[in-house]
C-alpha atoms as a PDB file:
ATOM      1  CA  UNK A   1      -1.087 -23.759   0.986  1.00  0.00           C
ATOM      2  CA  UNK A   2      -2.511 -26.821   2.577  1.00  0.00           C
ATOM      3  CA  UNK A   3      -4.986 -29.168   0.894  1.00  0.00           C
ATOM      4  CA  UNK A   4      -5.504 -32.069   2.683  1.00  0.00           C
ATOM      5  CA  UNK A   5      -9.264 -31.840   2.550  1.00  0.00           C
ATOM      6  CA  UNK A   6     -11.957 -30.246   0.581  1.00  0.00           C
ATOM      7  CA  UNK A   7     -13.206 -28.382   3.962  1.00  0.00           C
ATOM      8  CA  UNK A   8      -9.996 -26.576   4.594  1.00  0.00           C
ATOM      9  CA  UNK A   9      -9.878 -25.741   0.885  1.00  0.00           C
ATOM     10  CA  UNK A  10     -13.224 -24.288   1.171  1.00  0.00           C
ATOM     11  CA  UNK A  11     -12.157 -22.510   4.638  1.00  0.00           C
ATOM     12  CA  UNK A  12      -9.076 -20.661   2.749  1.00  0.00           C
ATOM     13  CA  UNK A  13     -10.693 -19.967  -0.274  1.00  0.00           C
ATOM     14  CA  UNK A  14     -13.463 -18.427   1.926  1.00  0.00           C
ATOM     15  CA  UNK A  15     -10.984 -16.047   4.066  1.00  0.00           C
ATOM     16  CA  UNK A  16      -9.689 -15.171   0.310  1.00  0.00           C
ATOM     17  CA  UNK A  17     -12.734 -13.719  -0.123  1.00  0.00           C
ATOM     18  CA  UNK A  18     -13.032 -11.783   2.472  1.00  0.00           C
ATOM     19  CA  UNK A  19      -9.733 -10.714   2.309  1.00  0.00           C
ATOM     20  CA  UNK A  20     -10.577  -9.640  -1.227  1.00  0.00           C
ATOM     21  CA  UNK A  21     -13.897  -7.516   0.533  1.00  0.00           C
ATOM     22  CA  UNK A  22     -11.689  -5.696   2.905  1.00  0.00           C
ATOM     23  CA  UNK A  23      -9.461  -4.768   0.216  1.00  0.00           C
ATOM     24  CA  UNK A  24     -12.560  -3.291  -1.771  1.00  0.00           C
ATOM     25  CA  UNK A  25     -13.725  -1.161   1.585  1.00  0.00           C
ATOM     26  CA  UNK A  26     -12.650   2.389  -0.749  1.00  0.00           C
ATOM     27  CA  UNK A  27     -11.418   4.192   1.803  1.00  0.00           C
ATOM     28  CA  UNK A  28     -10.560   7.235   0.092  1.00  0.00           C
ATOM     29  CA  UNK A  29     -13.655   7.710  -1.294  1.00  0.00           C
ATOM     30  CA  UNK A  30     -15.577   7.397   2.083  1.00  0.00           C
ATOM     31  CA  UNK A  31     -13.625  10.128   3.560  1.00  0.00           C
ATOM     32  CA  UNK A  32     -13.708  12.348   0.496  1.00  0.00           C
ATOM     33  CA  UNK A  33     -17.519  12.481   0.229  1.00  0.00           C
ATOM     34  CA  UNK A  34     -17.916  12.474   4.234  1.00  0.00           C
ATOM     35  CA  UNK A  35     -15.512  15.744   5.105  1.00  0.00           C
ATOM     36  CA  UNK A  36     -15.585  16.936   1.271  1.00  0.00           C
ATOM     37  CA  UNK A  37     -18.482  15.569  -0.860  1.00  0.00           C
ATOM     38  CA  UNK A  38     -16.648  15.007  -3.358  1.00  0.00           C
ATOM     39  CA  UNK A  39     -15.763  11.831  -5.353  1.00  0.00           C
ATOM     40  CA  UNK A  40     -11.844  11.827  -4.717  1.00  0.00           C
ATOM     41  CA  UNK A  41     -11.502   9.833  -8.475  1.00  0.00           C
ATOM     42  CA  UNK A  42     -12.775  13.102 -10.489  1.00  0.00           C
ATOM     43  CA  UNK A  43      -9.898  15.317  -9.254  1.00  0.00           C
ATOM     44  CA  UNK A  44      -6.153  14.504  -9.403  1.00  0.00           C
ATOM     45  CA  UNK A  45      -5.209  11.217 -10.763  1.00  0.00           C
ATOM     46  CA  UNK A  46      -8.494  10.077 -10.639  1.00  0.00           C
ATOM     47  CA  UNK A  47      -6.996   7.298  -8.188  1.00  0.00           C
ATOM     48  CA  UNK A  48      -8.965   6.567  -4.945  1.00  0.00           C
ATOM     49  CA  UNK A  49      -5.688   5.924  -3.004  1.00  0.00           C
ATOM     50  CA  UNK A  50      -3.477   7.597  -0.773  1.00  0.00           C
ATOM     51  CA  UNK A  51      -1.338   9.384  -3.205  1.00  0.00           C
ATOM     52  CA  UNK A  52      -3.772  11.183  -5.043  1.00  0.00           C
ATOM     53  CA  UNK A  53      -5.540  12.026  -1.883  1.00  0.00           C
ATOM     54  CA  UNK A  54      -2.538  13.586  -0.406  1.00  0.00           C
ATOM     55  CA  UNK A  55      -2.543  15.340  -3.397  1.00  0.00           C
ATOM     56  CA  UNK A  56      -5.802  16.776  -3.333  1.00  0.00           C
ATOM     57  CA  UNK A  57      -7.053  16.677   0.331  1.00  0.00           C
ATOM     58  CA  UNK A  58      -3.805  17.350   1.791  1.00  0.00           C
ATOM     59  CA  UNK A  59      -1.674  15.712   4.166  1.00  0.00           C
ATOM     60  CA  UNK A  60      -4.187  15.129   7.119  1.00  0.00           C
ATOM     61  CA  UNK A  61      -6.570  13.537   4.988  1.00  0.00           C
ATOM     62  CA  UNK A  62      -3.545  12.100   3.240  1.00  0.00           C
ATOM     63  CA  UNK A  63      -2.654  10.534   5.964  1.00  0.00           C
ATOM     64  CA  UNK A  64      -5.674   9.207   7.199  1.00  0.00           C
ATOM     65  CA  UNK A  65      -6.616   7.353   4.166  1.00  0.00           C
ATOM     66  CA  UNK A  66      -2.816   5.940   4.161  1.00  0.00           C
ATOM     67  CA  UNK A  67      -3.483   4.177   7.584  1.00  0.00           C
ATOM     68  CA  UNK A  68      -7.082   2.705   6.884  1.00  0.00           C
ATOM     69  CA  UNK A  69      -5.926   1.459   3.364  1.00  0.00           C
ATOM     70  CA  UNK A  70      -2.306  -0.061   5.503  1.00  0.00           C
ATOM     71  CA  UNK A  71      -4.910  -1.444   7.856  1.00  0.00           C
ATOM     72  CA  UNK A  72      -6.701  -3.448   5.204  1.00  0.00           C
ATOM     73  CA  UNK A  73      -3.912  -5.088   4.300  1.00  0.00           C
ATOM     74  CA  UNK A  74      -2.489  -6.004   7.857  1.00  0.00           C
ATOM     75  CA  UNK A  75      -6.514  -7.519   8.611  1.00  0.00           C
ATOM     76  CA  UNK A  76      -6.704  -9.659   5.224  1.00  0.00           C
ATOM     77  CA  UNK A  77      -3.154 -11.250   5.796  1.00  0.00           C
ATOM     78  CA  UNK A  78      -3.879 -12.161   9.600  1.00  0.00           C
ATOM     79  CA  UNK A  79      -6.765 -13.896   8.766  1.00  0.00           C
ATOM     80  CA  UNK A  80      -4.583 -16.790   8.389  1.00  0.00           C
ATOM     81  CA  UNK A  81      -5.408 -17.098  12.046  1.00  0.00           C
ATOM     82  CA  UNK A  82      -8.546 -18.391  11.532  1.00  0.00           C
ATOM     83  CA  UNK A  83      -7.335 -21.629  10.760  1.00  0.00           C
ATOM     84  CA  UNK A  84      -4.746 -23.657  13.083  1.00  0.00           C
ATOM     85  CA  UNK A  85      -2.960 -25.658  10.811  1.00  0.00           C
ATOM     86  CA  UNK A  86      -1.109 -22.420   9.741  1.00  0.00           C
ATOM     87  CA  UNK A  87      -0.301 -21.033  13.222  1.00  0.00           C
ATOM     88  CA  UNK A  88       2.551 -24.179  12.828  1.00  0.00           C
ATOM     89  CA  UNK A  89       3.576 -24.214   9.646  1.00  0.00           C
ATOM     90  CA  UNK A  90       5.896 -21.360   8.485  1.00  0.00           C
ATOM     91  CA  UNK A  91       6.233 -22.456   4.741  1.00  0.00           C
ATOM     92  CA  UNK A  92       2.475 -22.662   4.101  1.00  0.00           C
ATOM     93  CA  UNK A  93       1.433 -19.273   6.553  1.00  0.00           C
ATOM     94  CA  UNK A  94       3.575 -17.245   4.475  1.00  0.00           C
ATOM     95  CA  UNK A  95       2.210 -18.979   1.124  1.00  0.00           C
ATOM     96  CA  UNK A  96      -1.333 -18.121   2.239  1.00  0.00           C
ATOM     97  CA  UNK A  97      -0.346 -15.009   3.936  1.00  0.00           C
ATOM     98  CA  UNK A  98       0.716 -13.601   0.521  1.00  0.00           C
ATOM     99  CA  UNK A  99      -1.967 -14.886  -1.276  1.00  0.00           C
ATOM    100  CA  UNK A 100      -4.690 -13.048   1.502  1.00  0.00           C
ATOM    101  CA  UNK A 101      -2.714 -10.044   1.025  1.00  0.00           C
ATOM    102  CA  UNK A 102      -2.751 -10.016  -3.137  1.00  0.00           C
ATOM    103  CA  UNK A 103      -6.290 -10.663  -2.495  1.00  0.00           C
ATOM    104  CA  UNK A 104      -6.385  -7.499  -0.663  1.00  0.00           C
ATOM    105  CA  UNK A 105      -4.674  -5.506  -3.061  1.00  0.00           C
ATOM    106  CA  UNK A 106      -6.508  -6.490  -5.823  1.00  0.00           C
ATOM    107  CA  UNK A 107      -9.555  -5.553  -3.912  1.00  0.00           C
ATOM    108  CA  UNK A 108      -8.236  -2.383  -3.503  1.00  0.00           C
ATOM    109  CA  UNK A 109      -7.292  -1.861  -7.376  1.00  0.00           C
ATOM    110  CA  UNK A 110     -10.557  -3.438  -8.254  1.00  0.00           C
ATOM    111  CA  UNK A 111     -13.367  -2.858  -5.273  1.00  0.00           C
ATOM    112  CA  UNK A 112     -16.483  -4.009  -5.715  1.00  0.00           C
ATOM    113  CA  UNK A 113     -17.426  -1.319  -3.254  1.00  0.00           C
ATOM    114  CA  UNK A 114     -16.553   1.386  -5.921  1.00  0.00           C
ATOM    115  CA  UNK A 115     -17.440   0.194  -9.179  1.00  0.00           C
ATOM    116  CA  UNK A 116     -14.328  -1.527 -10.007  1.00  0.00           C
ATOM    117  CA  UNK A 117     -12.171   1.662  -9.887  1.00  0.00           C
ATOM    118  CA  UNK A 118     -10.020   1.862  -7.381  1.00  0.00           C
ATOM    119  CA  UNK A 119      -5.905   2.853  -6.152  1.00  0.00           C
ATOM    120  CA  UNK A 120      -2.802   1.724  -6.758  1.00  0.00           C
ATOM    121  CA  UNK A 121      -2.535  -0.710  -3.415  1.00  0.00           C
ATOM    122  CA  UNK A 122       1.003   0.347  -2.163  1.00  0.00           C
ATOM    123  CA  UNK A 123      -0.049   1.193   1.665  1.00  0.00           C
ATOM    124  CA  UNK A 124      -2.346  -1.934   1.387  1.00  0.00           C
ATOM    125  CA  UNK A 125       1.092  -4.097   0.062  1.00  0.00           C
ATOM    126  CA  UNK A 126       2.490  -2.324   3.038  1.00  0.00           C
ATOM    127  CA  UNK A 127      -0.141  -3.902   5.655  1.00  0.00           C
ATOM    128  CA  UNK A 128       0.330  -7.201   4.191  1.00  0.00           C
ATOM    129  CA  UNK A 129       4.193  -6.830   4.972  1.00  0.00           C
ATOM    130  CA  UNK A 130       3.792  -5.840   8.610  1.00  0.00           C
ATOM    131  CA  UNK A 131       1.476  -9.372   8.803  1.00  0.00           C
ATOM    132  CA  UNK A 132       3.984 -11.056   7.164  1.00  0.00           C
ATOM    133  CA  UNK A 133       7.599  -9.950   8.309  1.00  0.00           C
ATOM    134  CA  UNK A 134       7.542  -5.901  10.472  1.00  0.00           C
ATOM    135  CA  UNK A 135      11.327  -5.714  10.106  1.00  0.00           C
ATOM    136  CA  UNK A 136      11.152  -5.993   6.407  1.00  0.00           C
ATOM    137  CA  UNK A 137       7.834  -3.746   6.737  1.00  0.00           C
ATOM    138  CA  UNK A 138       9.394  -0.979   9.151  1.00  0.00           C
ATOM    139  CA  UNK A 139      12.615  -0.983   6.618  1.00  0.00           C
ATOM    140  CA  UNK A 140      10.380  -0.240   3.828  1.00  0.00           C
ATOM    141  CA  UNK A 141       8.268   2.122   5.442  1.00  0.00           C
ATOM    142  CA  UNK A 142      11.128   3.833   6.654  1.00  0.00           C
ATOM    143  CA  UNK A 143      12.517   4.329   2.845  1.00  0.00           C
ATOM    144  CA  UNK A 144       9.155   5.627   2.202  1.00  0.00           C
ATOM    145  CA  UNK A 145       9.373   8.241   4.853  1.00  0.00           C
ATOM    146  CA  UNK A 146      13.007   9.520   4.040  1.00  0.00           C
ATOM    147  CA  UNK A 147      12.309   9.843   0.486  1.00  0.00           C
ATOM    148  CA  UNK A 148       8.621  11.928   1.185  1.00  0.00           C
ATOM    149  CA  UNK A 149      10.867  14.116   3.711  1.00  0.00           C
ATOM    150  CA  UNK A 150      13.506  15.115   1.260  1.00  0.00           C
ATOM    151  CA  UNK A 151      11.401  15.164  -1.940  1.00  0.00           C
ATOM    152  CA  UNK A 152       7.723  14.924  -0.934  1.00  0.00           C
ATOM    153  CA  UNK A 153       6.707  13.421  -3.676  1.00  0.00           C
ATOM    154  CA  UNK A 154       4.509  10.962  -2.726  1.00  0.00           C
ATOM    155  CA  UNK A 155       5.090   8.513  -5.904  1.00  0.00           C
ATOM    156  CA  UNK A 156       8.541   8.717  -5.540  1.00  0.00           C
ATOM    157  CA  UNK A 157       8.674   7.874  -2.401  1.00  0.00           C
ATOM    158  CA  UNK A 158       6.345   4.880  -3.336  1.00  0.00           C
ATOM    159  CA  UNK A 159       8.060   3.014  -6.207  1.00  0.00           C
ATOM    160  CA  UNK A 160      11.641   3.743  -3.844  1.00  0.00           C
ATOM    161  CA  UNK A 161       9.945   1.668  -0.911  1.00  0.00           C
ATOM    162  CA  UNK A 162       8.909  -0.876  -3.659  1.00  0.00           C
ATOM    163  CA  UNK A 163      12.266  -0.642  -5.200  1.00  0.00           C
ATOM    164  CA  UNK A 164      13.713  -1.596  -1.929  1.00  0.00           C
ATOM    165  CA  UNK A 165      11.485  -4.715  -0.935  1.00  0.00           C
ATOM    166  CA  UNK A 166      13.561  -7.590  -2.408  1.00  0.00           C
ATOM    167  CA  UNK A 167      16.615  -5.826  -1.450  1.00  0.00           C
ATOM    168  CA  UNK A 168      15.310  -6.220   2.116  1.00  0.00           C
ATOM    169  CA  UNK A 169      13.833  -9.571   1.693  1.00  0.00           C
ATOM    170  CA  UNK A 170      17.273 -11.152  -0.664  1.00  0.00           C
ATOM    171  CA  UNK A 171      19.806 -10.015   0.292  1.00  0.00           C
ATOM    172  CA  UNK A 172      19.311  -8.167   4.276  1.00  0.00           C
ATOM    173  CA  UNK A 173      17.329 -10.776   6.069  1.00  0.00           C
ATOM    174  CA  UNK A 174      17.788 -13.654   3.231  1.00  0.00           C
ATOM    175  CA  UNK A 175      14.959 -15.373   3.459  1.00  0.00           C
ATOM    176  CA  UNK A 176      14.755 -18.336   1.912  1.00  0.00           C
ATOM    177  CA  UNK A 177      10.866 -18.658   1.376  1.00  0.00           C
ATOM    178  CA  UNK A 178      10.494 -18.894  -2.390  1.00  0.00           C
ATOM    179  CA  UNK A 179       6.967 -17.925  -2.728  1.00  0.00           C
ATOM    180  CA  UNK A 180       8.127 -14.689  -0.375  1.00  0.00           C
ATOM    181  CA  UNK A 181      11.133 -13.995  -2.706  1.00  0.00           C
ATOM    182  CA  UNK A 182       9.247 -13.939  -5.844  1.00  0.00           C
ATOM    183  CA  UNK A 183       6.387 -12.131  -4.424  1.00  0.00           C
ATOM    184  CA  UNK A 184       8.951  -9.155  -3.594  1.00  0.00           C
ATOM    185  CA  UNK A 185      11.056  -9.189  -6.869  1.00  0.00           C
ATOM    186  CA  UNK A 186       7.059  -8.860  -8.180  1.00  0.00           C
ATOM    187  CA  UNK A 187       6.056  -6.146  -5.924  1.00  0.00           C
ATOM    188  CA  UNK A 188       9.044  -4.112  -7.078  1.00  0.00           C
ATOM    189  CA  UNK A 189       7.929  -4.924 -10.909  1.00  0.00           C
ATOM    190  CA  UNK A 190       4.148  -4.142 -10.227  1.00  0.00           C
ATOM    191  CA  UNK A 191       4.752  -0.847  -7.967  1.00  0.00           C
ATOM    192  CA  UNK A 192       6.819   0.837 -11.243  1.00  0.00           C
ATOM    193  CA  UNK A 193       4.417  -0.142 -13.829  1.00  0.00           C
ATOM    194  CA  UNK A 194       1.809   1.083 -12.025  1.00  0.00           C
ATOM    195  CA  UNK A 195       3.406   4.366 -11.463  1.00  0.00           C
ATOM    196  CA  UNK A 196       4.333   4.762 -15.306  1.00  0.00           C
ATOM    197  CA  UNK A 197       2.597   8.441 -15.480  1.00  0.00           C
ATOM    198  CA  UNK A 198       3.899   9.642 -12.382  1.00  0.00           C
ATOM    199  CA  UNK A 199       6.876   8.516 -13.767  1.00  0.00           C
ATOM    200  CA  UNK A 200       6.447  10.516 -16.934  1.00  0.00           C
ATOM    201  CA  UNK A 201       5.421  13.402 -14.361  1.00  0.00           C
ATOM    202  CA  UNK A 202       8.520  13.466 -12.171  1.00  0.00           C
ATOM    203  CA  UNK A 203      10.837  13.927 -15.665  1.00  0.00           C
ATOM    204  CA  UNK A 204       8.616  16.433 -17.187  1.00  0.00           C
ATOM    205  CA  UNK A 205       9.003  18.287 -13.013  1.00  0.00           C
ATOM    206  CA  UNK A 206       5.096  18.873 -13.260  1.00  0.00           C
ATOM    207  CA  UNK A 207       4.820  15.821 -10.439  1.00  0.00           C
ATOM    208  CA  UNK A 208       2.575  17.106  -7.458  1.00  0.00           C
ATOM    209  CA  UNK A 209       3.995  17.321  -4.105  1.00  0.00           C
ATOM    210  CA  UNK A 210       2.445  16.579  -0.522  1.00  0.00           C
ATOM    211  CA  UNK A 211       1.939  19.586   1.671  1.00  0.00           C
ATOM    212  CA  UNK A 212       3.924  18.564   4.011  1.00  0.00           C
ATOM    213  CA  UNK A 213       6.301  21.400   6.436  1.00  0.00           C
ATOM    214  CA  UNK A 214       4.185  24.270   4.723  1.00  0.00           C
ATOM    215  CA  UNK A 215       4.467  26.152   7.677  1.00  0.00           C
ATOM    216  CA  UNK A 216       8.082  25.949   7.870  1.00  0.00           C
ATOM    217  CA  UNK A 217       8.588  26.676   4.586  1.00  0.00           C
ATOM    218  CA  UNK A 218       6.536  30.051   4.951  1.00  0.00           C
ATOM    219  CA  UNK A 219       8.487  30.962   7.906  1.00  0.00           C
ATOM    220  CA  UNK A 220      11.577  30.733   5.466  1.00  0.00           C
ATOM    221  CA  UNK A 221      10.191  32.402   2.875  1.00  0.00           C
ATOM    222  CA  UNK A 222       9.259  35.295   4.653  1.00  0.00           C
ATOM    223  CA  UNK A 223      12.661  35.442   6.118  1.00  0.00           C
ATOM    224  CA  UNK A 224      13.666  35.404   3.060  1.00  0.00           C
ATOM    225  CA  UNK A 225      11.870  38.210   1.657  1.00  0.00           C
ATOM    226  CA  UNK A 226      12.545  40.142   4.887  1.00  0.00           C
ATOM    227  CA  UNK A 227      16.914  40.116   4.295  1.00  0.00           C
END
């Protein structure tokens, strides 16, 4: 990141912090208590993302929480905006770009919105990605999807995505941004550790899955039962 002066050090430690306060915004506990009135940490998991909210709210809800947390992440990371030296300067946008969006993530982990106990931070690592390269983003997102279609296991489908990052960023597009290299290889690290139980879950086959084509499923099931 640039530091030729005390002000613009000041400036981007500044949008840090707010990028850290978006992060914290706990979006899965806002819409649990406003449709449910429930605090979505004492059921499931007991993690206010969109995994366990899927899991326990369904897959509207689910859903919903997914895009405002993937939101969070694509506002911290373009706040890089906000100051022009880094509309020019490809190297030190992307430094700052992923340090806006770890600042975002660890707001969601850690929001100081929600006493400190927060999600996991995938879809938020996925907002960050669309700021920082939507190819690499879309790809990742679109390994997310496949995986929730076939398995719907929402985890899964997670640490896959993660899995898949610095395949994407090393060895598909190649680029050659160090920061942005290690940052994946990371990502994929930090996405399986944090998934360690639902790890332990999917092996034991007591892993929860999505809702998602209920209805079609019924339809087969009582097609079944009717042969």
């Amino acid at each position: 990141m640039s530091l030729n002066s005390p002000g613009s050090s000041m400036k981007e430690l500044f949008l840090i912090l707010i990028a850290y306060l978006l992060g914290s915004i706990p979006s899965a506990l806002i819409i649990s208590k406003k449709y449910f009135g429930i605090d979505i940490r004492d059921y499931g998991s007991g993690n206010m993302g969109a995994t366990n909210t899927f899991r326990v709210l369904g897959s509207k809800f689910g859903t919903i929480v997914m895009c405002m947390d993937l939101l969070k992440g694509v506002f911290a990371a373009s706040l890089y905006v906000f100051i022009p030296y880094y509309m020019h300067n490809d190297w030190d946008r992307t430094s700052l770009i992923v340090v806006l969006g770890l600042a975002a993530v660890i707001g969601h982990i850690f929001p100081i919105f929600a006493g400190f106990r927060g999600g996991k931070g995938v879809a938020t690592l996925a907002g960050m990605l669309f700021a920082l390269q939507p190819l690499v983003a879309l790809s990742c997102v679109g390994v997310f999807v496949i995986v929730l279609f076939l398995t719907r296991y929402v985890s899964l489908s997670s640490m896959l995505a993660g899995a898949a990052l610095p395949v994407f960023v090393l060895w598909i597009w190649r680029d050659d941004v160090i920061v942005y290299r290690v940052f994946a290889v990371a990502v994929a690290v930090l996405v399986i550790l944090t998934h360690k139980k639902n790890i332990v879950r999917l092996f034991k086959g007591v892993e929860s899955q999505v809702p998602i084509l209920k209805y079609r499923d019924r339809r087969k099931n009582r097609r079944r039962n009717e042969l």
